[in-house]
N, C-alpha and C. Protein backbone atom coordinates (compact mmCIF):
# COMPACT_ATOMS: atom_id res chain seq x y z
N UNK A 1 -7.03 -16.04 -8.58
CA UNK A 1 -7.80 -14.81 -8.61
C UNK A 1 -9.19 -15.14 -9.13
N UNK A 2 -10.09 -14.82 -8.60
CA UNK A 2 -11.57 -15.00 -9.12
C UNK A 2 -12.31 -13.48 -8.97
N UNK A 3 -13.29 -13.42 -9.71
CA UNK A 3 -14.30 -11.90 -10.30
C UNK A 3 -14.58 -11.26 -9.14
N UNK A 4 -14.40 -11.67 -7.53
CA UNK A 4 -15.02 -11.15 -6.25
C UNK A 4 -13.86 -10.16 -5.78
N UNK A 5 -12.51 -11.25 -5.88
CA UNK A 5 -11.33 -10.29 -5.88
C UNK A 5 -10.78 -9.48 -6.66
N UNK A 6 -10.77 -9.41 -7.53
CA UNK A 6 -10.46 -8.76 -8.88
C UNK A 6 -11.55 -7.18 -8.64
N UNK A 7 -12.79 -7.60 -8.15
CA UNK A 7 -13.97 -6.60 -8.34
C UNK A 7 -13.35 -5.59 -6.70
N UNK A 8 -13.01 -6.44 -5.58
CA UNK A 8 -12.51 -5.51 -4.70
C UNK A 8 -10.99 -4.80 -4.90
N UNK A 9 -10.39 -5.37 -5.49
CA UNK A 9 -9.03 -4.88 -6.19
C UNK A 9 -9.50 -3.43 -6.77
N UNK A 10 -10.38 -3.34 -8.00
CA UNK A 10 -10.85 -2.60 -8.80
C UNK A 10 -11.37 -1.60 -8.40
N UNK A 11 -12.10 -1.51 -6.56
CA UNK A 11 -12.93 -0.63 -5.97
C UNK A 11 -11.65 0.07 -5.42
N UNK A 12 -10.59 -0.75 -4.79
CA UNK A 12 -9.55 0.14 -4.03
C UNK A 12 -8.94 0.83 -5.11
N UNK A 13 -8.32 0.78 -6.40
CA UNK A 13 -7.80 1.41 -7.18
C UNK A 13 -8.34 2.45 -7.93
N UNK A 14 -9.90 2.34 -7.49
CA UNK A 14 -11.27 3.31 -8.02
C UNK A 14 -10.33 4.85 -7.51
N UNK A 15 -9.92 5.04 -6.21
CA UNK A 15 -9.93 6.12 -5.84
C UNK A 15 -8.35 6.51 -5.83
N UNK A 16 -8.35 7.67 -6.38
CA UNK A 16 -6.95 8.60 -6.67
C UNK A 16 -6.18 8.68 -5.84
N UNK A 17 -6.33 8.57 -4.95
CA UNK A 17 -5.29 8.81 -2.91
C UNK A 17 -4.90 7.05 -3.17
N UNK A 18 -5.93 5.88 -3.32
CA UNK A 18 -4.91 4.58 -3.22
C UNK A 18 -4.02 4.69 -4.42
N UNK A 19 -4.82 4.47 -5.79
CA UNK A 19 -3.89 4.25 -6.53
C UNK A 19 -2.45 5.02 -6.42
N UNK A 20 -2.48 6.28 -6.34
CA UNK A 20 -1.04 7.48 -5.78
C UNK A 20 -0.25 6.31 -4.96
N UNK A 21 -0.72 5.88 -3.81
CA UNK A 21 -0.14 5.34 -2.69
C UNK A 21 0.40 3.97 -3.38
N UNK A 22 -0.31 3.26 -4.36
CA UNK A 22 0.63 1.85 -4.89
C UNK A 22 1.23 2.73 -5.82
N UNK A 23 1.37 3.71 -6.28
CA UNK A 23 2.64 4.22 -7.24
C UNK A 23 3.59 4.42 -6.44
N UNK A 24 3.25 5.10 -5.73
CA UNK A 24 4.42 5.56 -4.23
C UNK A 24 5.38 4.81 -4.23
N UNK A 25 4.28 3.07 -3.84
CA UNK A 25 5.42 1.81 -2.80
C UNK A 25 5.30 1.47 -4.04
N UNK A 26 5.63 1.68 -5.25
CA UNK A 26 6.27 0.97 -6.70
C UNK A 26 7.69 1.39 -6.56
N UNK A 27 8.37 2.76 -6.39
CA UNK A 27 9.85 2.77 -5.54
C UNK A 27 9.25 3.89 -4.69
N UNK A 28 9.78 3.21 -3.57
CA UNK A 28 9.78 3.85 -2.28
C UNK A 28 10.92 4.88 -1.86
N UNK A 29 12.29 4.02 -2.40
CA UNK A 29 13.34 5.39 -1.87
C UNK A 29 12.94 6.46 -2.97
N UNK A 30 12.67 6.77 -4.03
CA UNK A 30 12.01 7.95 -4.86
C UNK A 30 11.36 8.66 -4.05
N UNK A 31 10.04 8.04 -3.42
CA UNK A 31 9.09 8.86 -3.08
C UNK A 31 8.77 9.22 -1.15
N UNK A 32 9.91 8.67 -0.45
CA UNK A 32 9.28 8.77 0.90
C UNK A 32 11.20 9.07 1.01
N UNK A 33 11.17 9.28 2.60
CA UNK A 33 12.69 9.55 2.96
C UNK A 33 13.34 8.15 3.91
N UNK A 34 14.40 7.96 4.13
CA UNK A 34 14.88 6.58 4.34
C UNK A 34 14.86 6.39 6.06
N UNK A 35 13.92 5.26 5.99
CA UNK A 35 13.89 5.48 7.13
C UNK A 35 14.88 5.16 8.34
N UNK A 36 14.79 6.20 9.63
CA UNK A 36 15.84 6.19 10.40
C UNK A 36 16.05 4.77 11.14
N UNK A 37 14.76 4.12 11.82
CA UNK A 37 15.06 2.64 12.85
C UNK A 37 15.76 1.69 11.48
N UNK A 38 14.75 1.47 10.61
CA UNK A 38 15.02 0.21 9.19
C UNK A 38 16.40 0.39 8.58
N UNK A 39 16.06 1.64 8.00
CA UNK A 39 17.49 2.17 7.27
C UNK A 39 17.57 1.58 5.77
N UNK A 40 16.17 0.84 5.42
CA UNK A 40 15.87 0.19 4.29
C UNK A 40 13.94 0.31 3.98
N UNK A 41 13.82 -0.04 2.78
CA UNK A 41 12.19 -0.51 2.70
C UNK A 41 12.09 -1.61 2.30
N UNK A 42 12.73 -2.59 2.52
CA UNK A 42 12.63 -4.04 2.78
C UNK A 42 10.92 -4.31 3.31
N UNK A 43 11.04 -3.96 4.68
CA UNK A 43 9.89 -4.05 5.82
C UNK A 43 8.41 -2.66 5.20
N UNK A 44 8.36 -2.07 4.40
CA UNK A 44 7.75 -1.59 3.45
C UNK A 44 7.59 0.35 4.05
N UNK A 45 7.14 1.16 3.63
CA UNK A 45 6.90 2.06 4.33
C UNK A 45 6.19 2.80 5.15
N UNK A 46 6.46 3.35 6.48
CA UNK A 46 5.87 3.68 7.78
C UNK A 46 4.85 4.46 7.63
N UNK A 47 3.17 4.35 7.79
CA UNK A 47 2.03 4.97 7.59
C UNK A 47 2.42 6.66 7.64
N UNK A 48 3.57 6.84 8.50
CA UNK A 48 3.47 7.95 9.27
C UNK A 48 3.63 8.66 7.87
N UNK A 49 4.70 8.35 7.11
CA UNK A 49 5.10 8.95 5.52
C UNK A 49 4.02 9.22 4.71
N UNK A 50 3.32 7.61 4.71
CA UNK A 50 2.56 7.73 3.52
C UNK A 50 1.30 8.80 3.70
N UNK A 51 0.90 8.60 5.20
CA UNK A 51 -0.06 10.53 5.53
C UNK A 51 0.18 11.39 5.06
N UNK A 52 1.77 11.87 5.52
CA UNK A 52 2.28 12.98 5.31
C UNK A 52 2.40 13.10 3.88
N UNK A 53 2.63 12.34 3.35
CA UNK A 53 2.79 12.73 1.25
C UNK A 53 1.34 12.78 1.06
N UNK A 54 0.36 11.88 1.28
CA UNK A 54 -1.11 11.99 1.16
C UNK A 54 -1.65 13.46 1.10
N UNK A 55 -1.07 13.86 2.45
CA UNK A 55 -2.15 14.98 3.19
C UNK A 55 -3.31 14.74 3.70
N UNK A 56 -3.63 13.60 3.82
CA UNK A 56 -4.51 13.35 4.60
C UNK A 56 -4.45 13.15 5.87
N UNK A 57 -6.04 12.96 6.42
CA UNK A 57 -6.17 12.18 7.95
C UNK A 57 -4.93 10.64 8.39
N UNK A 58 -4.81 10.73 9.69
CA UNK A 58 -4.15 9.73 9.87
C UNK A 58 -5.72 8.54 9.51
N UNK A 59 -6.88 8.69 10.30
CA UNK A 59 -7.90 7.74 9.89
C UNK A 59 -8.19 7.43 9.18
N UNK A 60 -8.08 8.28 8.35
CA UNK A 60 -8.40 7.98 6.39
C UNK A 60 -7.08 7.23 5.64
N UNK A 61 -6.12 7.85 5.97
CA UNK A 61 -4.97 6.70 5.32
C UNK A 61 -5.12 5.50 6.35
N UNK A 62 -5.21 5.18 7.36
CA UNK A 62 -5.41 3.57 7.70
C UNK A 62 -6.39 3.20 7.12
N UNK A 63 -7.52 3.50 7.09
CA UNK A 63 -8.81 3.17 6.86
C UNK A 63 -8.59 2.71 4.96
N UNK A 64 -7.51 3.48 4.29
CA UNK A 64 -7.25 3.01 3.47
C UNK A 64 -6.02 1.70 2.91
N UNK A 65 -5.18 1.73 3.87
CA UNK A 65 -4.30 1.10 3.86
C UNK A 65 -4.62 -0.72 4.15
N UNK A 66 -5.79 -0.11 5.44
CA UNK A 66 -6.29 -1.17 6.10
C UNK A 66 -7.24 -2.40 4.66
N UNK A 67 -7.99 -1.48 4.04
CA UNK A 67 -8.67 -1.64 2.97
C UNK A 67 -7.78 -2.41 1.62
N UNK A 68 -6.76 -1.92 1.26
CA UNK A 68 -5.78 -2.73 0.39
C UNK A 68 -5.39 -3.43 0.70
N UNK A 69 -5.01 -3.71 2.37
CA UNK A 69 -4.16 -4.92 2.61
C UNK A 69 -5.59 -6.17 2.86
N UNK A 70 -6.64 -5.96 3.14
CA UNK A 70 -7.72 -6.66 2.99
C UNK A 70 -7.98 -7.53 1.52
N UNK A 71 -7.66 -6.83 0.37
CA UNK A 71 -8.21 -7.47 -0.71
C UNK A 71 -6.88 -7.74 -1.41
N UNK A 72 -5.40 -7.40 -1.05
CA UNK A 72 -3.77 -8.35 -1.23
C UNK A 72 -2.92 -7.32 -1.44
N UNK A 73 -3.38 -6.43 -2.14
CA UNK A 73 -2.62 -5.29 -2.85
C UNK A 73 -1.11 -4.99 -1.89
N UNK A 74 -1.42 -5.02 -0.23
CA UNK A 74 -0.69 -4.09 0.55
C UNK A 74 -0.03 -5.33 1.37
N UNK A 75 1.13 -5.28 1.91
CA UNK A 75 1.65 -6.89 2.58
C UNK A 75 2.01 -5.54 4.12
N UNK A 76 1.29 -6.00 5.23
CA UNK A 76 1.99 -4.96 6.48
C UNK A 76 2.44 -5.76 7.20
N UNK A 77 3.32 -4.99 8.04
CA UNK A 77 4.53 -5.11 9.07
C UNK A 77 4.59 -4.53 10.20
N UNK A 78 4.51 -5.18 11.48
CA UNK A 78 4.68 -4.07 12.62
C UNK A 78 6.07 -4.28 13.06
N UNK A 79 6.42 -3.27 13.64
CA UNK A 79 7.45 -3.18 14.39
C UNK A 79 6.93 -2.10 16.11
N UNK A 80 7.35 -2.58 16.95
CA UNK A 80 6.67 -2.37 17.88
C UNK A 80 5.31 -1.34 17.58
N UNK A 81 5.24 -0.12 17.83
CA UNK A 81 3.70 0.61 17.53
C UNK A 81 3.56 1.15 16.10
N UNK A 82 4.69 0.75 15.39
CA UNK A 82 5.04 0.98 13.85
C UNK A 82 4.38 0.50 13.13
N UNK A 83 3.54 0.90 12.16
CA UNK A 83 2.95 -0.36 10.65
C UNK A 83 4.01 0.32 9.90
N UNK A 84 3.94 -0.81 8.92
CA UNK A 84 4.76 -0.64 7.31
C UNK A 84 4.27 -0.94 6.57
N UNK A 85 4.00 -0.51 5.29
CA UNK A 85 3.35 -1.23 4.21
C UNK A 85 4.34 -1.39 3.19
N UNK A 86 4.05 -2.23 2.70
CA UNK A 86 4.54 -2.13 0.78
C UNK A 86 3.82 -3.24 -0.08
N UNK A 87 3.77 -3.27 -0.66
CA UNK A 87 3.15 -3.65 -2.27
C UNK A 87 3.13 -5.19 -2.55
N UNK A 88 1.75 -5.96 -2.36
CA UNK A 88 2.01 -7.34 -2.46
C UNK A 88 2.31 -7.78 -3.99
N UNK A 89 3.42 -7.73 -4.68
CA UNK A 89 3.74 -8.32 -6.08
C UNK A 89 2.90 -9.03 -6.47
N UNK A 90 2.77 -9.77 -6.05
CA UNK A 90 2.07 -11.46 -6.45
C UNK A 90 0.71 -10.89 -6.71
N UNK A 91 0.22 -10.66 -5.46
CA UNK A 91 -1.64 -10.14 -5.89
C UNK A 91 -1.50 -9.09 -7.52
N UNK A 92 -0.51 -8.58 -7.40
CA UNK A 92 -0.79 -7.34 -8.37
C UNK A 92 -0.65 -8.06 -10.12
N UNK A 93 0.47 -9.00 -10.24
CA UNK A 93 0.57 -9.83 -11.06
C UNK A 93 -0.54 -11.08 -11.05
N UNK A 94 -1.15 -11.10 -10.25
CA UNK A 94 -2.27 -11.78 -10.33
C UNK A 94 -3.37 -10.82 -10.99
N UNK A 95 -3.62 -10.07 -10.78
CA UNK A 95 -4.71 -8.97 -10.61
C UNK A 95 -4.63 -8.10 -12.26
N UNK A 96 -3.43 -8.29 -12.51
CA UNK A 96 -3.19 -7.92 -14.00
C UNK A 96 -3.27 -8.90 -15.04
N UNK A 97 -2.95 -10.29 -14.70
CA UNK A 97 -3.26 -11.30 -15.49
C UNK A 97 -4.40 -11.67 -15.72
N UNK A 98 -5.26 -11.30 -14.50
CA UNK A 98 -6.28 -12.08 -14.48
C UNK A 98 -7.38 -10.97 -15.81
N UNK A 99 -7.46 -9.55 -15.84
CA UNK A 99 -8.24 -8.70 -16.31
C UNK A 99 -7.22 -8.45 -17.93
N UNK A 100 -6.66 -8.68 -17.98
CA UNK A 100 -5.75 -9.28 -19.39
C UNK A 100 -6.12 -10.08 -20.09
């Protein structure tokens, strides 16, 4: 981890809609419903959810999603026209050690 990543880490967690969204995928069966193809959140959870709990735009949650998985926070998954997200551990334990 170096001050460039750490500083874009810091910008995505700036705003109240991401940070919500890494509490979310901190447990997922809590906060979203199970999904029907997976039947697990292994493969992380389907944008379509994380909108719908948002309330937001579908453009604005990619545009955000897209944005975390850019600087580690978010690890995605397709399944045919499907994304998934969930929560890159490692960056986040990086990302806490490092500002510690």
């Amino acid at each position: 981890m170096d001050l460039k990543l750490a500083t874009e880490i810091g910008k995505c967690l700036s705003n109240q809609t991401r940070f919500q969204i890494m509490e979310w995928l901190k447990e997922p069966e809590k906060n979203f419903p199970p999904h029907e193809s997976l039947r697990h959140f292994d493969e992380g959870v389907c944008v379509t959810y994380i909108q719908e709990k948002a309330g937001l735009s579908q453009s604005t949650i990619s545009t955000y999603l897209t944005n975390m998985e850019k600087c580690g926070l978010l690890i995605s998954t397709r399944h045919g026209k499907w994304s998934y997200f969930r929560r890159n551990e490692e960056t986040i334990k990086q990302f806490v050690k490092y500002i510690t």
